[in-house]
N, C-alpha and C. Protein backbone atom coordinates (compact mmCIF):
# COMPACT_ATOMS: atom_id res chain seq x y z
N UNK A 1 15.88 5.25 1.94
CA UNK A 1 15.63 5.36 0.51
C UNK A 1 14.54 6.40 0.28
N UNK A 2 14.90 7.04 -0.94
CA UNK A 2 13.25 8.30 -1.17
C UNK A 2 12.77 7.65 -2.23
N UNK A 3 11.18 7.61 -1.70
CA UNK A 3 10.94 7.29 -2.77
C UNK A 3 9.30 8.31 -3.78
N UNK A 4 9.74 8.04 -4.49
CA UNK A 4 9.03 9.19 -5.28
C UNK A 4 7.42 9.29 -5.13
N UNK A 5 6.52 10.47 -4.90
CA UNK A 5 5.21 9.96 -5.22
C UNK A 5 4.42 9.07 -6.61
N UNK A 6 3.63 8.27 -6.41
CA UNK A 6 2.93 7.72 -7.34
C UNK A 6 3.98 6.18 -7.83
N UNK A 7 4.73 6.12 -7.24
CA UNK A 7 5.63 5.30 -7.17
C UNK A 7 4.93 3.47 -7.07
N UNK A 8 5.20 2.41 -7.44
CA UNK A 8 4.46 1.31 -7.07
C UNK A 8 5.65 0.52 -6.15
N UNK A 9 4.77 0.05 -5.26
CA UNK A 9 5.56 -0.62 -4.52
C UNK A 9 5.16 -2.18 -3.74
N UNK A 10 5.34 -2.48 -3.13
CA UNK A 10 5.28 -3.92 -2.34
C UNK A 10 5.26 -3.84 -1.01
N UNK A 11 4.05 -4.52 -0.60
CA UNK A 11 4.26 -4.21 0.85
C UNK A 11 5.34 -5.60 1.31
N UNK A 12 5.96 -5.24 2.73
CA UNK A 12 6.90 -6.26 3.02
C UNK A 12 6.05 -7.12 4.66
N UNK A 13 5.15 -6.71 4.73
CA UNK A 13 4.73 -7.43 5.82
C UNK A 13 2.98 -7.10 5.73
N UNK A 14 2.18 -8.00 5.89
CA UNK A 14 0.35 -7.78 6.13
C UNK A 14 0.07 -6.55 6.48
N UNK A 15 -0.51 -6.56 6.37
CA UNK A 15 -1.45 -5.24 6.97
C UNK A 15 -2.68 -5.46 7.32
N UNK A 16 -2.88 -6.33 8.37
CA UNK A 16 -4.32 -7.04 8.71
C UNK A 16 -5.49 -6.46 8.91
N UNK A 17 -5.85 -5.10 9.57
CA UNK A 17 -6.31 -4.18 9.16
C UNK A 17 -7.02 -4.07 8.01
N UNK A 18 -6.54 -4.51 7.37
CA UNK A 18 -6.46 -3.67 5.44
C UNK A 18 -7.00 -5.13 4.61
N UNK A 19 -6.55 -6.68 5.70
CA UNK A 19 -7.05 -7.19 4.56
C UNK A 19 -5.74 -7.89 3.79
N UNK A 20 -4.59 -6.76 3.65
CA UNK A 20 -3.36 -7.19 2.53
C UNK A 20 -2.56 -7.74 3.27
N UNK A 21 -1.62 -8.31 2.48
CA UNK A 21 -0.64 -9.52 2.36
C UNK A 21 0.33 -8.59 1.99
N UNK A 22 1.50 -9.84 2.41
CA UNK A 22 3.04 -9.29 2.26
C UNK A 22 2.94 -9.72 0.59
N UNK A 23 3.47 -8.59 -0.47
CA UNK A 23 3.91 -8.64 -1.54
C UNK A 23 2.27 -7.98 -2.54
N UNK A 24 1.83 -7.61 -1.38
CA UNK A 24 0.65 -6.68 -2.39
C UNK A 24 1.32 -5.36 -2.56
N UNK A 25 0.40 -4.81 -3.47
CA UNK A 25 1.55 -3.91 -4.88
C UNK A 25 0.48 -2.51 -4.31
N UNK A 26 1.00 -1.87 -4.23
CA UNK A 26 0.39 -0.35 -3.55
C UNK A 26 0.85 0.71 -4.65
N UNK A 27 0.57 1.55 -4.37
CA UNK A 27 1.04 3.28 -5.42
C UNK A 27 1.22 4.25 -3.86
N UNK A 28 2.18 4.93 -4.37
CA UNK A 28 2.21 5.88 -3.14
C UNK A 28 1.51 7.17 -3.43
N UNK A 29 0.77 7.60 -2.69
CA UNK A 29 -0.02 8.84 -3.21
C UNK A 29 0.20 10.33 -2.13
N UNK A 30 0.80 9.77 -1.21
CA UNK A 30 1.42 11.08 0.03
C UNK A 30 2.39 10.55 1.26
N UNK A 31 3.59 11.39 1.22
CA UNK A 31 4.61 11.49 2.23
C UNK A 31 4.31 12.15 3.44
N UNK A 32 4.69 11.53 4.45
CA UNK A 32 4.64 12.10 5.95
C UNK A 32 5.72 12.47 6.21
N UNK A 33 6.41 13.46 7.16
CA UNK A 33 7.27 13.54 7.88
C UNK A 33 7.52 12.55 8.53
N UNK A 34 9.14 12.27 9.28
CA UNK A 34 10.03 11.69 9.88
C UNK A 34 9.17 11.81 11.47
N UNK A 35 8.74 10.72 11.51
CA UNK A 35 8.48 10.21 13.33
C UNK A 35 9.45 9.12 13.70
N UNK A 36 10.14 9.07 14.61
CA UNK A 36 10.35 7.93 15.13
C UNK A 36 11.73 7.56 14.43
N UNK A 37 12.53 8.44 13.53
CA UNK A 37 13.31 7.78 12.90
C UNK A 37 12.81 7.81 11.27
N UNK A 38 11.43 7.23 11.09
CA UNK A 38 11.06 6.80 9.96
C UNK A 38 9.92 7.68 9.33
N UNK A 39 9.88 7.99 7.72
CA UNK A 39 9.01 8.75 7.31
C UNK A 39 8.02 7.65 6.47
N UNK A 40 6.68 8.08 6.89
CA UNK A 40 5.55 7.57 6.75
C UNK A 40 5.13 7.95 4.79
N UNK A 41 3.87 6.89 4.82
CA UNK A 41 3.42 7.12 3.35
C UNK A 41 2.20 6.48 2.94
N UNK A 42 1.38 7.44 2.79
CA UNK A 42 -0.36 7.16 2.90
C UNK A 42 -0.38 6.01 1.36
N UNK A 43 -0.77 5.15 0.67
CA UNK A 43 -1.03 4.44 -0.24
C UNK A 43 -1.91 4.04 -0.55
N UNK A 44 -2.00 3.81 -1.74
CA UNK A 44 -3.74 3.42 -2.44
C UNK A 44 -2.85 2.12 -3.16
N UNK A 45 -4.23 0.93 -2.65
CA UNK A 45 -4.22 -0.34 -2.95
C UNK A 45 -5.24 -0.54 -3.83
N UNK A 46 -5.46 -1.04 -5.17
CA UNK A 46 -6.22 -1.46 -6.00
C UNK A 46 -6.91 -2.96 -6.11
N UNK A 47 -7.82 -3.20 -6.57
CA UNK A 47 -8.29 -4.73 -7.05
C UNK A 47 -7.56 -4.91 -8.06
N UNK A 48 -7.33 -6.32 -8.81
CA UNK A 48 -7.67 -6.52 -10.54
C UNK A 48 -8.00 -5.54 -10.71
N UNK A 49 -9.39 -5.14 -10.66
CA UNK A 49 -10.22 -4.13 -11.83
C UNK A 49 -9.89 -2.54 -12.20
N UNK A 50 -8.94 -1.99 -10.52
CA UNK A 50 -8.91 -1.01 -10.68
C UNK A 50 -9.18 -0.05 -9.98
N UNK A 51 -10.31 -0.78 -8.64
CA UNK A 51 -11.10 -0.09 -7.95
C UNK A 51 -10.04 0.02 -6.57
N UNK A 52 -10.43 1.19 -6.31
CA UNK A 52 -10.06 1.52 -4.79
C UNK A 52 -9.86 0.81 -3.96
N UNK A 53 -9.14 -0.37 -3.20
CA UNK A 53 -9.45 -0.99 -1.88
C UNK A 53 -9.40 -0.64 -0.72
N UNK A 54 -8.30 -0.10 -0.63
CA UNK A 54 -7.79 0.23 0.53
C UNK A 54 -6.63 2.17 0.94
N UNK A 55 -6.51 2.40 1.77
CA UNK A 55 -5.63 3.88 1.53
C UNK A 55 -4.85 3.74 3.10
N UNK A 56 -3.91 3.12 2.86
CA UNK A 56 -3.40 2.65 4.57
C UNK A 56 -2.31 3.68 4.87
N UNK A 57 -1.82 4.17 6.09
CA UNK A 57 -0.48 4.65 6.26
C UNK A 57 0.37 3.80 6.58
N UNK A 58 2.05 3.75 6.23
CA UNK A 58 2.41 2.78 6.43
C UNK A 58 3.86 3.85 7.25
N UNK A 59 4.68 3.05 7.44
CA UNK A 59 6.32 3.67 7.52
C UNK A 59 7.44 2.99 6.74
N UNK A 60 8.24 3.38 5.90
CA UNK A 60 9.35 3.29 5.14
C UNK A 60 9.57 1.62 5.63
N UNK A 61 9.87 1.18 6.27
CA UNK A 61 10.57 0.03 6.72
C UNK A 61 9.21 -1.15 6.21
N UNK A 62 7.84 -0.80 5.72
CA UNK A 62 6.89 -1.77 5.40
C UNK A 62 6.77 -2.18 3.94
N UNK A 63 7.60 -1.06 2.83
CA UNK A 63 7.42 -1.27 2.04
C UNK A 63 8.63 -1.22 0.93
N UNK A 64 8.41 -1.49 0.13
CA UNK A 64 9.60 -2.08 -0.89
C UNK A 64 9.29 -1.81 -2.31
N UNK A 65 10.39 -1.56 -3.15
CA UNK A 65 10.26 -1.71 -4.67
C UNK A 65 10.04 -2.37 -5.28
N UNK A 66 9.39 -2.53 -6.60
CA UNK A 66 8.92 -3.78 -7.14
C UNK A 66 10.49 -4.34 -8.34
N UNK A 67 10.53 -5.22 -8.32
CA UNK A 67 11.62 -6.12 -9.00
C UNK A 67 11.59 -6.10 -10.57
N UNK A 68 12.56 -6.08 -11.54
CA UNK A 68 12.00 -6.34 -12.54
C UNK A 68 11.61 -8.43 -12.24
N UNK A 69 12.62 -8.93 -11.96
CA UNK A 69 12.88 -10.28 -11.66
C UNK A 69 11.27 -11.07 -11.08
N UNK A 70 10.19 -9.79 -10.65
CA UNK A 70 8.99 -10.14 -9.93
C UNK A 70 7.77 -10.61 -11.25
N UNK A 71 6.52 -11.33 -10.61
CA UNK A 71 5.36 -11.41 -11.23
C UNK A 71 4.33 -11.15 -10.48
N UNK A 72 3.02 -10.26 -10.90
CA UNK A 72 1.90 -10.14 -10.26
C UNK A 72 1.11 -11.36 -10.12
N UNK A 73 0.07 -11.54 -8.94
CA UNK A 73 -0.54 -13.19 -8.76
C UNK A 73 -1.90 -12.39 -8.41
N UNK A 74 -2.84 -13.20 -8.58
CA UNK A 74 -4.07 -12.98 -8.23
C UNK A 74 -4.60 -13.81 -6.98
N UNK A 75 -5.12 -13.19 -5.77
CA UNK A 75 -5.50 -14.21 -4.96
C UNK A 75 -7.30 -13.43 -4.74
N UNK A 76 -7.87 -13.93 -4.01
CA UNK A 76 -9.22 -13.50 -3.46
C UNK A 76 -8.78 -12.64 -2.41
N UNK A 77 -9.57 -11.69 -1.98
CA UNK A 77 -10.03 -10.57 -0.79
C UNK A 77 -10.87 -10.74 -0.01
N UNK A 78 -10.44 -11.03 1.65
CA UNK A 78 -11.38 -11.22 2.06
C UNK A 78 -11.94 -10.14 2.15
N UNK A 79 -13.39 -9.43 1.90
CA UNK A 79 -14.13 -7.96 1.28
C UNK A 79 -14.16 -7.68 2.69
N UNK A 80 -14.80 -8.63 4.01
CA UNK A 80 -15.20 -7.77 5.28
C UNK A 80 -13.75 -7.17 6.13
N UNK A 81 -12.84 -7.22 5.68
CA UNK A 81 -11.62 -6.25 5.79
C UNK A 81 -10.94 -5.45 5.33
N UNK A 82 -11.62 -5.39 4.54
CA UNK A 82 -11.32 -3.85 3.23
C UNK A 82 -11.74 -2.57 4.38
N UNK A 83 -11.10 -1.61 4.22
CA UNK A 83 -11.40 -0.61 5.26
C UNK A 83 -11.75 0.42 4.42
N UNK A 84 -12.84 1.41 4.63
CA UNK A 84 -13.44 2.03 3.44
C UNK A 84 -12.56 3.33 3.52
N UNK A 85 -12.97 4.08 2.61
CA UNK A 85 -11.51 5.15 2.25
C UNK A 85 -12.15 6.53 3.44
N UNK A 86 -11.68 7.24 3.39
CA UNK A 86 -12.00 8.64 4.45
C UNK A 86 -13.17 9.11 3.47
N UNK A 87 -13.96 9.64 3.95
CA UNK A 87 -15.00 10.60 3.66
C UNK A 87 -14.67 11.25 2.99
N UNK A 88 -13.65 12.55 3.05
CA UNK A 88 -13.21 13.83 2.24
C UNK A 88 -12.17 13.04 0.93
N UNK A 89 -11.77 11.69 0.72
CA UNK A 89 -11.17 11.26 -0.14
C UNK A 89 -11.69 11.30 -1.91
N UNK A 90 -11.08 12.19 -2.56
CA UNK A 90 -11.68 11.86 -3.94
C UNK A 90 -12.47 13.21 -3.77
């Protein structure tokens, strides 16, 4: 599937690393080339508020479209797994 930049999406499996859960809602903000079969896609994860959490790479097969049929949920973050963004970011 292509999917477009700035696009919102769903992750389909944790990202423990990161902190996130399967069915947290990402934006895509950059495409990788095809490794392995599969093309990669850097994403920015938000709080509620808005703020930055997270900027993970993922590969095509982790993430998913959002549903109309779906609802957003609020849970807590655990904060000491938030991974801070790159230096040159922003």
């Amino acid at each position: 599937m292509k999917y477009e930049l700035f696009t919102k999406i769903a992750l389909k499996e944790d990202l423990e690393k990161y902190g996130l859960k399967k069915g947290d809602i990402a934006v895509i903000i950059e495409e990788h080339p095809e490794i392995n079969g599969q093309v990669g896609f850097t994403l920015e994860v938000f709080n509620a508020l808005g703020d930055t959490i997270a900027i993970p790479t993922v590969t095509e097969s982790q993430i998913e479209l959002l549903r109309d049929n779906e609802i957003f949920n609020i849970r807590s973050l655990n904060i000491s797994k938030v991974a801070e963004p790159p230096e040159n970011y922003l």
